[in-house]
C-alpha atoms as a PDB file:
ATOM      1  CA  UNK A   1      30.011 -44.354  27.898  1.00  0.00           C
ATOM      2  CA  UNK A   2      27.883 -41.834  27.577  1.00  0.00           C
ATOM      3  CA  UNK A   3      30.941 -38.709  28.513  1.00  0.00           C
ATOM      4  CA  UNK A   4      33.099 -40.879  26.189  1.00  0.00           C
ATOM      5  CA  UNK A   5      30.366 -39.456  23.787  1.00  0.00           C
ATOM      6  CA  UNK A   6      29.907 -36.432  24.706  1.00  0.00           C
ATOM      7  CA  UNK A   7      33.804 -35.563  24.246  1.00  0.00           C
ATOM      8  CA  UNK A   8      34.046 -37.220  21.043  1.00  0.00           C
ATOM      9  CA  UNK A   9      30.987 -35.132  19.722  1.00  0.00           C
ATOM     10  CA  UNK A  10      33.096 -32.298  20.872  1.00  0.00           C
ATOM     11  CA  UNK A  11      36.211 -32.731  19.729  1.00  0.00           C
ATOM     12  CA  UNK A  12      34.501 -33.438  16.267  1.00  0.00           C
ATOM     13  CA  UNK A  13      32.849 -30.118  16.466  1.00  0.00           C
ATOM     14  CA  UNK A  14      35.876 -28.109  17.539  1.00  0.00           C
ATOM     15  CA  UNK A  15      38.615 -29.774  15.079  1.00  0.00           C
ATOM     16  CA  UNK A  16      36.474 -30.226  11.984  1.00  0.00           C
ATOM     17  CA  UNK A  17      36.209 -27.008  10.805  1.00  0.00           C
ATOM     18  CA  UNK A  18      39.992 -26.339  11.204  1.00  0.00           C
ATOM     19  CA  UNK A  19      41.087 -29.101   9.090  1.00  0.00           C
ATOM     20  CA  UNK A  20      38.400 -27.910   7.057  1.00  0.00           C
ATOM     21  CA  UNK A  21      38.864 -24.309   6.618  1.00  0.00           C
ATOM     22  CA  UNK A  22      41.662 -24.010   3.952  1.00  0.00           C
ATOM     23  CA  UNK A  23      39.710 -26.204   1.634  1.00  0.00           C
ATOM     24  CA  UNK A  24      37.040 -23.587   2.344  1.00  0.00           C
ATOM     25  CA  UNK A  25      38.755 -21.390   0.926  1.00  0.00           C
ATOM     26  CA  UNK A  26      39.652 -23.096  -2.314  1.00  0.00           C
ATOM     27  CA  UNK A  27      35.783 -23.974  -3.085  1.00  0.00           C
ATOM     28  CA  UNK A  28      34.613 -20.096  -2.417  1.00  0.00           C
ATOM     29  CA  UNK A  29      36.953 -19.372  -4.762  1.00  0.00           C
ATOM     30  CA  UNK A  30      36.186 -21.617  -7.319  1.00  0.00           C
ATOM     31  CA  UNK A  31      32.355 -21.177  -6.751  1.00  0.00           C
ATOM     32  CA  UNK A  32      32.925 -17.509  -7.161  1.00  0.00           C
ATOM     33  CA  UNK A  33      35.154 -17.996 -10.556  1.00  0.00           C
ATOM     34  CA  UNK A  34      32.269 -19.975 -11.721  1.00  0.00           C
ATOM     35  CA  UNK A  35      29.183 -18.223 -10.712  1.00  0.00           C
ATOM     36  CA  UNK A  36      31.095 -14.306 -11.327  1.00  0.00           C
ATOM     37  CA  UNK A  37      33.806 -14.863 -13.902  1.00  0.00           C
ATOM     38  CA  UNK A  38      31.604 -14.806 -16.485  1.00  0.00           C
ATOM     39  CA  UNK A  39      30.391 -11.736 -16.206  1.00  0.00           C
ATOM     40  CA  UNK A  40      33.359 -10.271 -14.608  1.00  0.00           C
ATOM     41  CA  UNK A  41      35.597 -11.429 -17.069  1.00  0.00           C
ATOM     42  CA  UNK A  42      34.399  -9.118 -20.283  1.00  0.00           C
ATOM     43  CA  UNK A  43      34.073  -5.490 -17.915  1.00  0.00           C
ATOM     44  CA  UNK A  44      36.716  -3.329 -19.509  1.00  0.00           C
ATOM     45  CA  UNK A  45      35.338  -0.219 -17.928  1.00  0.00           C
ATOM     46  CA  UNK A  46      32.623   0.900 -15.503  1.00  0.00           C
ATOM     47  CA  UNK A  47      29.821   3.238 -16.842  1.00  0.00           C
ATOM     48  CA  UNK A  48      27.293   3.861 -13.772  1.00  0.00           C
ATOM     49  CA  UNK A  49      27.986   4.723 -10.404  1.00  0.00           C
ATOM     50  CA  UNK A  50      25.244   6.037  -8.220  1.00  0.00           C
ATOM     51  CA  UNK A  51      24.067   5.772  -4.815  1.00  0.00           C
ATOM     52  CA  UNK A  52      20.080   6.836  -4.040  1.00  0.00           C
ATOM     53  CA  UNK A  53      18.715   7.990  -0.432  1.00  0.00           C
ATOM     54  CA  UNK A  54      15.799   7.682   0.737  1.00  0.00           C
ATOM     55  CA  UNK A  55      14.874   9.328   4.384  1.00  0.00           C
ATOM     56  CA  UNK A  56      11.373   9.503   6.147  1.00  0.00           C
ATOM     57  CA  UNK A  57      12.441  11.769   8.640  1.00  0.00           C
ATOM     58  CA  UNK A  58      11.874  15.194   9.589  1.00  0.00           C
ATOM     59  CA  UNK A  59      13.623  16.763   6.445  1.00  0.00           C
ATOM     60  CA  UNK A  60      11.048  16.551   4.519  1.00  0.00           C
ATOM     61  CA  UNK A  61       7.933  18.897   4.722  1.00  0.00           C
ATOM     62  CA  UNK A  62       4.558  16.933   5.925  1.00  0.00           C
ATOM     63  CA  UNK A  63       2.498  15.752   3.146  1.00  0.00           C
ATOM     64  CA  UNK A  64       5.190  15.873   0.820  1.00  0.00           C
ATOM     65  CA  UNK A  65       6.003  13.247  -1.153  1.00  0.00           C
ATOM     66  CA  UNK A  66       9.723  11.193  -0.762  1.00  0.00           C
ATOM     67  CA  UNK A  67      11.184  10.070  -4.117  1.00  0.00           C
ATOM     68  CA  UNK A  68      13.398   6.937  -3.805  1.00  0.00           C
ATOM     69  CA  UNK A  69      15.132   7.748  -6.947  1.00  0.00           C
ATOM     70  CA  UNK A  70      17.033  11.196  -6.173  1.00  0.00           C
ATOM     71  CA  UNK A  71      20.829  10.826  -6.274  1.00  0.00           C
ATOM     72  CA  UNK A  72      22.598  11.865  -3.431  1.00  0.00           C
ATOM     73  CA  UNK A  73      25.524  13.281  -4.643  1.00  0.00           C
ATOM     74  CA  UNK A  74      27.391  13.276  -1.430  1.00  0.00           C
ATOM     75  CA  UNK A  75      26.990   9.560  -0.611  1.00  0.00           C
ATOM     76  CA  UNK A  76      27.642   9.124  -5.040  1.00  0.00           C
ATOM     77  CA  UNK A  77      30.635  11.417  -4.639  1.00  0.00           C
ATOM     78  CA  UNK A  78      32.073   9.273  -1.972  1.00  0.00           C
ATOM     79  CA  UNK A  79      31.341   6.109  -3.702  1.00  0.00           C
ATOM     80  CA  UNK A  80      32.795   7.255  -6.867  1.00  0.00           C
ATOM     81  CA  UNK A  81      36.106   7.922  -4.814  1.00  0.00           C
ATOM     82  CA  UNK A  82      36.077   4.440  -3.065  1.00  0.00           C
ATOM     83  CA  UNK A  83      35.292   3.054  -6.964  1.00  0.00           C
ATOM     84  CA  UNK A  84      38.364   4.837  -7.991  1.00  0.00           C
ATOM     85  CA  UNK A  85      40.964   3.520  -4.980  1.00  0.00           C
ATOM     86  CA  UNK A  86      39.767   0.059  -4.882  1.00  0.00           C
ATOM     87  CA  UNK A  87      39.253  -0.387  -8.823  1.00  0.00           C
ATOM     88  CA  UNK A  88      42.262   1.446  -9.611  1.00  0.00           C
ATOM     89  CA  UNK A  89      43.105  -0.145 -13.315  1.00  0.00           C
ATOM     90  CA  UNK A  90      39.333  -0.056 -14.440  1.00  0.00           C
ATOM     91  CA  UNK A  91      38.474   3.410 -15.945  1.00  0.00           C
ATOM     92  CA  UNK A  92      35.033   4.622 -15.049  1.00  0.00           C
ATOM     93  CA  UNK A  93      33.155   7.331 -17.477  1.00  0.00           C
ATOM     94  CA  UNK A  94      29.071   7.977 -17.259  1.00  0.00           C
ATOM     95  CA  UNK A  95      27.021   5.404 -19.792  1.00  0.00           C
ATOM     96  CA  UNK A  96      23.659   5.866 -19.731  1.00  0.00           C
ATOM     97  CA  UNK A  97      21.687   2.756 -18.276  1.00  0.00           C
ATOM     98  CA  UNK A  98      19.632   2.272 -21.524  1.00  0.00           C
ATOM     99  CA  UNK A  99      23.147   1.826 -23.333  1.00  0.00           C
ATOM    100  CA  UNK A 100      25.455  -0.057 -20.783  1.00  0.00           C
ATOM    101  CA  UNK A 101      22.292  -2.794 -20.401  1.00  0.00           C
ATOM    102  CA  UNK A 102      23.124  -4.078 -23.455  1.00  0.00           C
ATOM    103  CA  UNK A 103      26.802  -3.970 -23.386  1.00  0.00           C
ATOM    104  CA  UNK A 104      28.488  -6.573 -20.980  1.00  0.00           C
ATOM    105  CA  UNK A 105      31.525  -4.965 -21.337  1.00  0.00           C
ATOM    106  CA  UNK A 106      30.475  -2.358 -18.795  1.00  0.00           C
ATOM    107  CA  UNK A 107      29.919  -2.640 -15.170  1.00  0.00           C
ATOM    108  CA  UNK A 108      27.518  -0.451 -13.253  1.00  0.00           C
ATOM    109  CA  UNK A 109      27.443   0.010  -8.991  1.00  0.00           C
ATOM    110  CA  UNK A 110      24.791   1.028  -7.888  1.00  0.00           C
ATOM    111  CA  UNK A 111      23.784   1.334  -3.874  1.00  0.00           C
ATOM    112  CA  UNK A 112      20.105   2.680  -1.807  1.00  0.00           C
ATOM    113  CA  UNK A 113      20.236   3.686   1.377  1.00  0.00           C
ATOM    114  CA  UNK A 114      17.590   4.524   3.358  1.00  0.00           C
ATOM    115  CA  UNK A 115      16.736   5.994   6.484  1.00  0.00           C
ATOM    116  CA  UNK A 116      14.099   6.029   9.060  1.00  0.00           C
ATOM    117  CA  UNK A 117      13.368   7.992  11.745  1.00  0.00           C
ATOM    118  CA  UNK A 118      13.598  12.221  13.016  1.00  0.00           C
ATOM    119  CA  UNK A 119      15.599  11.492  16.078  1.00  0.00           C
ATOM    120  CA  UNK A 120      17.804   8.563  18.076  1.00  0.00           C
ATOM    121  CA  UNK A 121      17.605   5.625  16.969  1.00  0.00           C
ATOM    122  CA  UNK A 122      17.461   6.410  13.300  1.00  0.00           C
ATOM    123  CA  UNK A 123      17.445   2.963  11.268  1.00  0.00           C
ATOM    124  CA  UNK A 124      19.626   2.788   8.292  1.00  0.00           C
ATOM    125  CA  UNK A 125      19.927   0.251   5.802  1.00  0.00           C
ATOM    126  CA  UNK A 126      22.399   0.208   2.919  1.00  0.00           C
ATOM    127  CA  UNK A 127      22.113  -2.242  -0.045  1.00  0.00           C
ATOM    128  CA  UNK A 128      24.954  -2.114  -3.016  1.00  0.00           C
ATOM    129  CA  UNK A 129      24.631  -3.738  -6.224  1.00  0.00           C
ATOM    130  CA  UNK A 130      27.823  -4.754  -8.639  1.00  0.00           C
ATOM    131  CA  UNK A 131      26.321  -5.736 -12.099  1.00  0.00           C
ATOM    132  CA  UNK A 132      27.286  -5.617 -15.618  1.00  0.00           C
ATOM    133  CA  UNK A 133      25.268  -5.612 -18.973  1.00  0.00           C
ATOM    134  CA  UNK A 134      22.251  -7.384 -18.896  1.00  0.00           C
ATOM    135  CA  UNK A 135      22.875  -8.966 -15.268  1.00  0.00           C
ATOM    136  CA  UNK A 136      22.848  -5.431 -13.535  1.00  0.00           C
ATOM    137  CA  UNK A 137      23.294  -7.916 -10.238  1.00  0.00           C
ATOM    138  CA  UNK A 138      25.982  -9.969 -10.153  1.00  0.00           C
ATOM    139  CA  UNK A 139      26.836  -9.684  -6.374  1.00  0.00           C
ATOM    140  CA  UNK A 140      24.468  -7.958  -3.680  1.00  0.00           C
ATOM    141  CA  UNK A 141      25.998  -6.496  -0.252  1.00  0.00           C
ATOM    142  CA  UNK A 142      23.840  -4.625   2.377  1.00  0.00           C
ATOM    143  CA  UNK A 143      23.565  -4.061   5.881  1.00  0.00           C
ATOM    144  CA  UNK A 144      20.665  -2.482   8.343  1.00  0.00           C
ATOM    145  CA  UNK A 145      21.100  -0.953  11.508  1.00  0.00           C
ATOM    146  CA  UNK A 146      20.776   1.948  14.147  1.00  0.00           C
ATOM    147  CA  UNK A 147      22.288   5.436  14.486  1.00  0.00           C
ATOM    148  CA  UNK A 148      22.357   8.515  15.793  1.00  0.00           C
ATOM    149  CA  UNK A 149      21.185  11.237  13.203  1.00  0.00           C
ATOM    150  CA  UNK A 150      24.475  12.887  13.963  1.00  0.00           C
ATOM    151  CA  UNK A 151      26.540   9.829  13.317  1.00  0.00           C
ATOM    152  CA  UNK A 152      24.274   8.626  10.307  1.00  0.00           C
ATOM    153  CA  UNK A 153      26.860   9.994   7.614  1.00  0.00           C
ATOM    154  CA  UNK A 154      29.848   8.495   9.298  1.00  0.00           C
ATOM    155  CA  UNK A 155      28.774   5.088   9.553  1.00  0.00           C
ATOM    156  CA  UNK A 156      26.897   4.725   5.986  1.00  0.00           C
ATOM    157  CA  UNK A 157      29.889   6.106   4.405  1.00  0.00           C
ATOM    158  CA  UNK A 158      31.782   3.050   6.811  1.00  0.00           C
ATOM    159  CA  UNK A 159      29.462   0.945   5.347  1.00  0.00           C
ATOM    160  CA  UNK A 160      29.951   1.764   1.622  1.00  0.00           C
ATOM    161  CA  UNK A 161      33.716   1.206   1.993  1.00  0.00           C
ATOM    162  CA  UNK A 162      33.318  -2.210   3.086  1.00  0.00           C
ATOM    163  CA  UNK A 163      31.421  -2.842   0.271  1.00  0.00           C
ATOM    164  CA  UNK A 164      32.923  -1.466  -2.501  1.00  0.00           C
ATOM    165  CA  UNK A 165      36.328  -3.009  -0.989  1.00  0.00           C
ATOM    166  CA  UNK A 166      34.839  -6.129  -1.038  1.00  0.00           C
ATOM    167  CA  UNK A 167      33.275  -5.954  -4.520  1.00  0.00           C
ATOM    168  CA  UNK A 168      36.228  -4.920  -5.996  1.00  0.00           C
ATOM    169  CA  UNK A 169      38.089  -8.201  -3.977  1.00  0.00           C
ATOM    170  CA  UNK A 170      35.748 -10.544  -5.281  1.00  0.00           C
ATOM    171  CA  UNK A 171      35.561  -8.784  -9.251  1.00  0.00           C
ATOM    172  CA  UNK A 172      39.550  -8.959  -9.331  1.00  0.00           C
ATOM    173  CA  UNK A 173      39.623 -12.415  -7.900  1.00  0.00           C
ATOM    174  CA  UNK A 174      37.464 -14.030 -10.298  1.00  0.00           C
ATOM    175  CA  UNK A 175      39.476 -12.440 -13.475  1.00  0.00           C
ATOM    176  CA  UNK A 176      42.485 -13.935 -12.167  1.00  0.00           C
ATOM    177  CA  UNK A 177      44.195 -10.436 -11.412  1.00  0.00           C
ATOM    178  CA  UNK A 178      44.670 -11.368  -7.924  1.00  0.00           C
END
């Protein structure tokens, strides 16, 4: 008796989630029309798009001070490309954040990345922000992990795409344009 339920625990942990997993589906998307739509819905154009860095290591002189705030216009140049192929119908022009927080008509993007570390492993942690208006985040992505300093670049840039492809899955979704 006891084998009879052991299987029958198994085979209800094994099959459930298949017959499960296309209605799955259909409640993430509705969860996501509800909880994003709303603030999706209005964007008719996107009017920030930045990315910050932050790095502790050896590039900066000792006893200086590290300011979380610069733009890194490599990693915002990049991310202002992605914006453009994966939000291809949504224009994007610069609105200063004291203006677009009180239009929700205009989505911002916004992503940090910082690093740790002089030599292998260097920690890296990216965290990207899609907001609009008042709500400056709607959806939150990140992701933390090791590098080379070589390879650093490479895989935050990897990590951005995913993101922003993501983002702009989810943003289209909810407004019923896909």
């Amino acid at each position: 008796m006891q084998k009879f339920g052991c299987r029958l625990l198994l085979l209800v942990f094994l099959f459930v989630p298949l017959v499960c997993s296309g209605q799955d589906d259909e409640a993430m998307k509705e969860y996501e029309k509800g909880a994003y739509g709303k603030y999706f819905t209005p964007v008719t154009s996107f009017g920030y798009i930045y990315a910050n860095r932050y790095h502790s290591g050896s590039d900066k002189h000792e006893g200086e001070e590290v300011d979380g705030f610069d733009i890194d216009q490599e990693m915002t140049d990049f991310l202002q490309l992605r914006f453009k192929n994966n939000f291809a119908d949504i224009p994007y022009e610069f609105v200063s954040p004291f203006e677009w927080a009180k239009r929700p008509e205009i989505g911002n993007l916004r992503c940090a990345i910082w690093l740790h570390g002089a030599s292998y492993p260097i920690a890296y942690h990216v965290e990207c922000k899609l907001g609009t208006g008042e709500k400056n985040k709607v959806i939150t992505d990140a992701t933390l992990r090791i590098t080379s300093n070589d390879g650093a670049n490479k895989v935050i840039k990897e990590a951005l795409d995913r993101m922003v492809s993501k983002f702009a899955l989810t943003f289209f979704r909810v407004r019923g344009e896909l």
